[in-house]
Structures are given as structure tokens and as C-alpha cells.
C-alpha atoms as a PDB file:
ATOM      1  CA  UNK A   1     -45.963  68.437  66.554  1.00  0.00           C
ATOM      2  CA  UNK A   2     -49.077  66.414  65.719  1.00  0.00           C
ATOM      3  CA  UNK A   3     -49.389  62.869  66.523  1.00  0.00           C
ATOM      4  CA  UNK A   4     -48.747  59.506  64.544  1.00  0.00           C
ATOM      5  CA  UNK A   5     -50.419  57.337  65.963  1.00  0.00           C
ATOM      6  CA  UNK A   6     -53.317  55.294  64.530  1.00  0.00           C
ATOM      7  CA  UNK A   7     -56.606  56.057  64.437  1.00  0.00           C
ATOM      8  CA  UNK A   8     -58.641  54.163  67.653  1.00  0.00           C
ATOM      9  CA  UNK A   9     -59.589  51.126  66.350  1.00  0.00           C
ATOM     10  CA  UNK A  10     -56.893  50.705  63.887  1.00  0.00           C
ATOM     11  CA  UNK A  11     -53.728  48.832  63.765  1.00  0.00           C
ATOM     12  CA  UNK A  12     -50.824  50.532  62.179  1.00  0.00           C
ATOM     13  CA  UNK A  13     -49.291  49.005  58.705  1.00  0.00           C
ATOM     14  CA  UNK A  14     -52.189  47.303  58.530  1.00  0.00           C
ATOM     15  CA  UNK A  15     -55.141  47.579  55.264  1.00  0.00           C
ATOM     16  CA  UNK A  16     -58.767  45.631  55.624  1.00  0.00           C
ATOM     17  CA  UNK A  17     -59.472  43.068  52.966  1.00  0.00           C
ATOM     18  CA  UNK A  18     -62.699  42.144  52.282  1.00  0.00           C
ATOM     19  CA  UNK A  19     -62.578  38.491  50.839  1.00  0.00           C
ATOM     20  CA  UNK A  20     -65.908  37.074  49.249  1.00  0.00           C
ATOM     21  CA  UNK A  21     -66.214  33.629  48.383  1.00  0.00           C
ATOM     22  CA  UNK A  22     -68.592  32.165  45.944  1.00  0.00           C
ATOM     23  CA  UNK A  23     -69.470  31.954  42.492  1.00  0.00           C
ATOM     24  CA  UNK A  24     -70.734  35.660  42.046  1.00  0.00           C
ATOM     25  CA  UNK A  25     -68.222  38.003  42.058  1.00  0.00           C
ATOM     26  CA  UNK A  26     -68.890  41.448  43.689  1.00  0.00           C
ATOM     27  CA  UNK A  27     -70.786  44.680  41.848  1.00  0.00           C
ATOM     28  CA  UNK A  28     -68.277  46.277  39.843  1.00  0.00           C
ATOM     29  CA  UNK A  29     -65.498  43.764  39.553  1.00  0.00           C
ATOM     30  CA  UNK A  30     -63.342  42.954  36.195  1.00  0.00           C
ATOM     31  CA  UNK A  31     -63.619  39.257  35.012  1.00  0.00           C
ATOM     32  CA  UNK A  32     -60.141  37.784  35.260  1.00  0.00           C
ATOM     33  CA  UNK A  33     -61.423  34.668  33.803  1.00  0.00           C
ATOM     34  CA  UNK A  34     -58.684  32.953  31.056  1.00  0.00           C
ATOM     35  CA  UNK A  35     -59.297  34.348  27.639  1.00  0.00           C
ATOM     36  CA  UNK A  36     -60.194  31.057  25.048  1.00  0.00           C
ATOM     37  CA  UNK A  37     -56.910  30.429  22.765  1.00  0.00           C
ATOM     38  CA  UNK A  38     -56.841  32.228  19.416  1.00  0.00           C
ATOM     39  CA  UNK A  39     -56.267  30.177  16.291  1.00  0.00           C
ATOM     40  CA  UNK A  40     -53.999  32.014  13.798  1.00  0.00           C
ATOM     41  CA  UNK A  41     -52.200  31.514  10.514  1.00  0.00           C
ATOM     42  CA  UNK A  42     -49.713  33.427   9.022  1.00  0.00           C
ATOM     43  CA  UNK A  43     -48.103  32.995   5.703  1.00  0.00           C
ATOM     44  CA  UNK A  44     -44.243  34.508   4.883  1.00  0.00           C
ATOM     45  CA  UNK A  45     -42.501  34.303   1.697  1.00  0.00           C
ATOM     46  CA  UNK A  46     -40.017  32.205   1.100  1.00  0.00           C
ATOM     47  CA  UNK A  47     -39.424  28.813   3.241  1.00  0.00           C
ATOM     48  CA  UNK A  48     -38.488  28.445   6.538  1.00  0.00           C
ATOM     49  CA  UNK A  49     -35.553  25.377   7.185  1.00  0.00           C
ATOM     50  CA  UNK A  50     -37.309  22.992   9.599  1.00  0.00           C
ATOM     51  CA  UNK A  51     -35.247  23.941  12.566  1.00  0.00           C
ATOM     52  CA  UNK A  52     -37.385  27.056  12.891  1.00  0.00           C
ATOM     53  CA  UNK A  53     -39.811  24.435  13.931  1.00  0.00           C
ATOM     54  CA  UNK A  54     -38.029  25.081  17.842  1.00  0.00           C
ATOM     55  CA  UNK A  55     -38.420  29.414  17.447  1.00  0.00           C
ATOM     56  CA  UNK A  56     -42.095  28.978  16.991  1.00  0.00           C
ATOM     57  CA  UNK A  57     -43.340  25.983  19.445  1.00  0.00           C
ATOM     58  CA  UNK A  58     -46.911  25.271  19.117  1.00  0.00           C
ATOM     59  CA  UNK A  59     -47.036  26.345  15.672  1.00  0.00           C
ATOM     60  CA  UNK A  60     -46.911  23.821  12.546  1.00  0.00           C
ATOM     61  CA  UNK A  61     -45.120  24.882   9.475  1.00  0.00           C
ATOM     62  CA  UNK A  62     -45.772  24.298   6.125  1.00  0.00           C
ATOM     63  CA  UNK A  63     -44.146  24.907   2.827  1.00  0.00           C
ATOM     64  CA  UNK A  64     -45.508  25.177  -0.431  1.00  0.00           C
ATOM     65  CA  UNK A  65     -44.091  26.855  -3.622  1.00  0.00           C
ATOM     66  CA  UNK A  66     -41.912  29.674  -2.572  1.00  0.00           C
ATOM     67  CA  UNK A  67     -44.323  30.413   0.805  1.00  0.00           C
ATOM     68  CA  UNK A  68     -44.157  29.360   4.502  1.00  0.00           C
ATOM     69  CA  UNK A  69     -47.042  28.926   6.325  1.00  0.00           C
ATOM     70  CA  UNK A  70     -47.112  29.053  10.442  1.00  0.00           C
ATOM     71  CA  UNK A  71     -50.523  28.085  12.036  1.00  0.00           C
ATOM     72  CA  UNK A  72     -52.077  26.515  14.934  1.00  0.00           C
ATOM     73  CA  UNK A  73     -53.026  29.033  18.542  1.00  0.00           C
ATOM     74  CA  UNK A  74     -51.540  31.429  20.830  1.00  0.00           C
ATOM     75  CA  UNK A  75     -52.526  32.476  23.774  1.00  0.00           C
ATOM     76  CA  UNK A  76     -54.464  35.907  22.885  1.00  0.00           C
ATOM     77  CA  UNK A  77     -53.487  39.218  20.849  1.00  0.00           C
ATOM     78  CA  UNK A  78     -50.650  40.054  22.914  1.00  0.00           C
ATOM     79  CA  UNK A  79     -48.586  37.133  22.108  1.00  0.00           C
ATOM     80  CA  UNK A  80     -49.427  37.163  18.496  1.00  0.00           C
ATOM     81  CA  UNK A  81     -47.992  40.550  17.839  1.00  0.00           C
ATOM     82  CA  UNK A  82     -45.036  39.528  19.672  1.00  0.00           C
ATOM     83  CA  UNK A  83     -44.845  36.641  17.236  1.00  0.00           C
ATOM     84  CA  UNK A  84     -44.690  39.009  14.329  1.00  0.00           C
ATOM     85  CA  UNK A  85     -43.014  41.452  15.821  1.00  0.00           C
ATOM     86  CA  UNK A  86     -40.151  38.619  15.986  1.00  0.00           C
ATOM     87  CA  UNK A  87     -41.103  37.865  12.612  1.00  0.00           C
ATOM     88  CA  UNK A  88     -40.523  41.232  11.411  1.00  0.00           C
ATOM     89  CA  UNK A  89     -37.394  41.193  13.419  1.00  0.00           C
ATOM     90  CA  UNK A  90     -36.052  38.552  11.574  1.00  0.00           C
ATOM     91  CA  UNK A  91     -36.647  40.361   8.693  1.00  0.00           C
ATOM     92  CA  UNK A  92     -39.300  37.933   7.285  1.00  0.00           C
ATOM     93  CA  UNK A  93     -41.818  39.294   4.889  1.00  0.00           C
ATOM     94  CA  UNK A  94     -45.686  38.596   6.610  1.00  0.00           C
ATOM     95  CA  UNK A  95     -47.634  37.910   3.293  1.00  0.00           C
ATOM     96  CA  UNK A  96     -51.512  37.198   4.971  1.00  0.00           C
ATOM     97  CA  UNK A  97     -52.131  37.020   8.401  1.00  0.00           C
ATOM     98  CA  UNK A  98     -55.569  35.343  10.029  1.00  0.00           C
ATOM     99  CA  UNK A  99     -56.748  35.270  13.608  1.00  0.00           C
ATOM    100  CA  UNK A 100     -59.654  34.414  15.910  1.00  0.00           C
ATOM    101  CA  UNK A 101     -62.961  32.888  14.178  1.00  0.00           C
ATOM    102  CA  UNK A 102     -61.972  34.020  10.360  1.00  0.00           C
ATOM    103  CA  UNK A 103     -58.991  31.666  10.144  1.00  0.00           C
ATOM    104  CA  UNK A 104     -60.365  29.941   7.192  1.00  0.00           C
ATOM    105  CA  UNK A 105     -59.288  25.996   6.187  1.00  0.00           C
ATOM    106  CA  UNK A 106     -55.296  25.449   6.092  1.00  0.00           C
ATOM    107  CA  UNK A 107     -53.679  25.280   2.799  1.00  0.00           C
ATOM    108  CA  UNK A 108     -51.292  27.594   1.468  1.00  0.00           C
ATOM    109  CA  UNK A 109     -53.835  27.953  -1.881  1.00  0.00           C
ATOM    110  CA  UNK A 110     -56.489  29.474  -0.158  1.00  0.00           C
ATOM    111  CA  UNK A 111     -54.908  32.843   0.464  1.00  0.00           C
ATOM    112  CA  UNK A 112     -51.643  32.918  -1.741  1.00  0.00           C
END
């Protein structure tokens, strides 16, 4: 039978971390730095009661003849397809939808 022990100079259950401190990280390594929020605005048809204010915190709605419009940030991509993805769910129909730099001034008459 062949042997389990560790290698000489190594302890068993044991893995070697190198830890580098300092502002540079090593060659190679990702960036896990915070993406910036991402402004967005979507506009729905019809309008939303106000008490769907609570289903989309952080987001402002506004109503204007026949149209709802949700804007303000999210955190990145991700969490704005899950927003329409929960709009869809709800079986809302997405009219326009705007993110990152290109979300233009608010007003439901720019885009509707």
C-alpha cells in the first residue's frame, strides 16, 4: 500500500496563501472593485396604484396619461433584468426601457 502521509515540509489539510497588501494588486488579478450605480427608466402602460411605490424601493413613479413611469438606479445589469423580469411577471406591458449614460431627461413626453 503506498503511503499518505504529507509531503516533507508540508502540513496536512493545510493550502499556502499568499496575501499581498497594498494598493497594486498582483499580475493577472480581476478587479473586484464596486461597479458605479446604473440610472434607468422604464415606462409601462397603464398606471401603477401608489402602493407599488413599496415593490419597487428606490425607484420613483410617475403617471401621466394612460403610462407609468419607474426611474431612478439599480445596482448594475443584473438587478435590472430582475426588475423586469418581475415586471413581466406581473404581467405589465414594458413600453421603453433606458439604462446607463443614454437615460435621457425624465418626463413621460420624451419617449411616449
Amino acid at each position: 500500500m503506498g503511503s499518505s502521509e504529507p509531503a516533507a515540509g508540508s502540513a496536512p489539510g493545510l493550502t499556502r496563501v499568499n496575501i499581498r497588501t497594498g494598493d497594486d494588486p498582483p499580475p493577472g488579478a480581476r478587479d473586484h472593485t464596486r461597479m458605479d450605480s446604473l440610472p434607468c427608466r422604464i415606462v409601462l402602460q397603464g398606471e401603477l396604484s401608489d402602493h407599488f411605490d413599496l415593490a419597487f424601493e428606490g425607484l420613483s413613479l410617475h403617471h401621466e396619461l394612460g403610462y407609468t413611469e419607474l426611474s431612478g438606479t439599480v445596482a448594475d445589469r443584473a438587478q435590472l433584468w430582475s426588475l423586469l423580469g418581475r415586471l413581466f411577471g406581473l404581467g405589465m406591458e414594458v413600453v421603453t426601457v433606458q439604462a446607463g449614460d443614454g437615460v435621457g431627461p425624465l418626463g413621460l413626453g420624451n419617449d411616449v
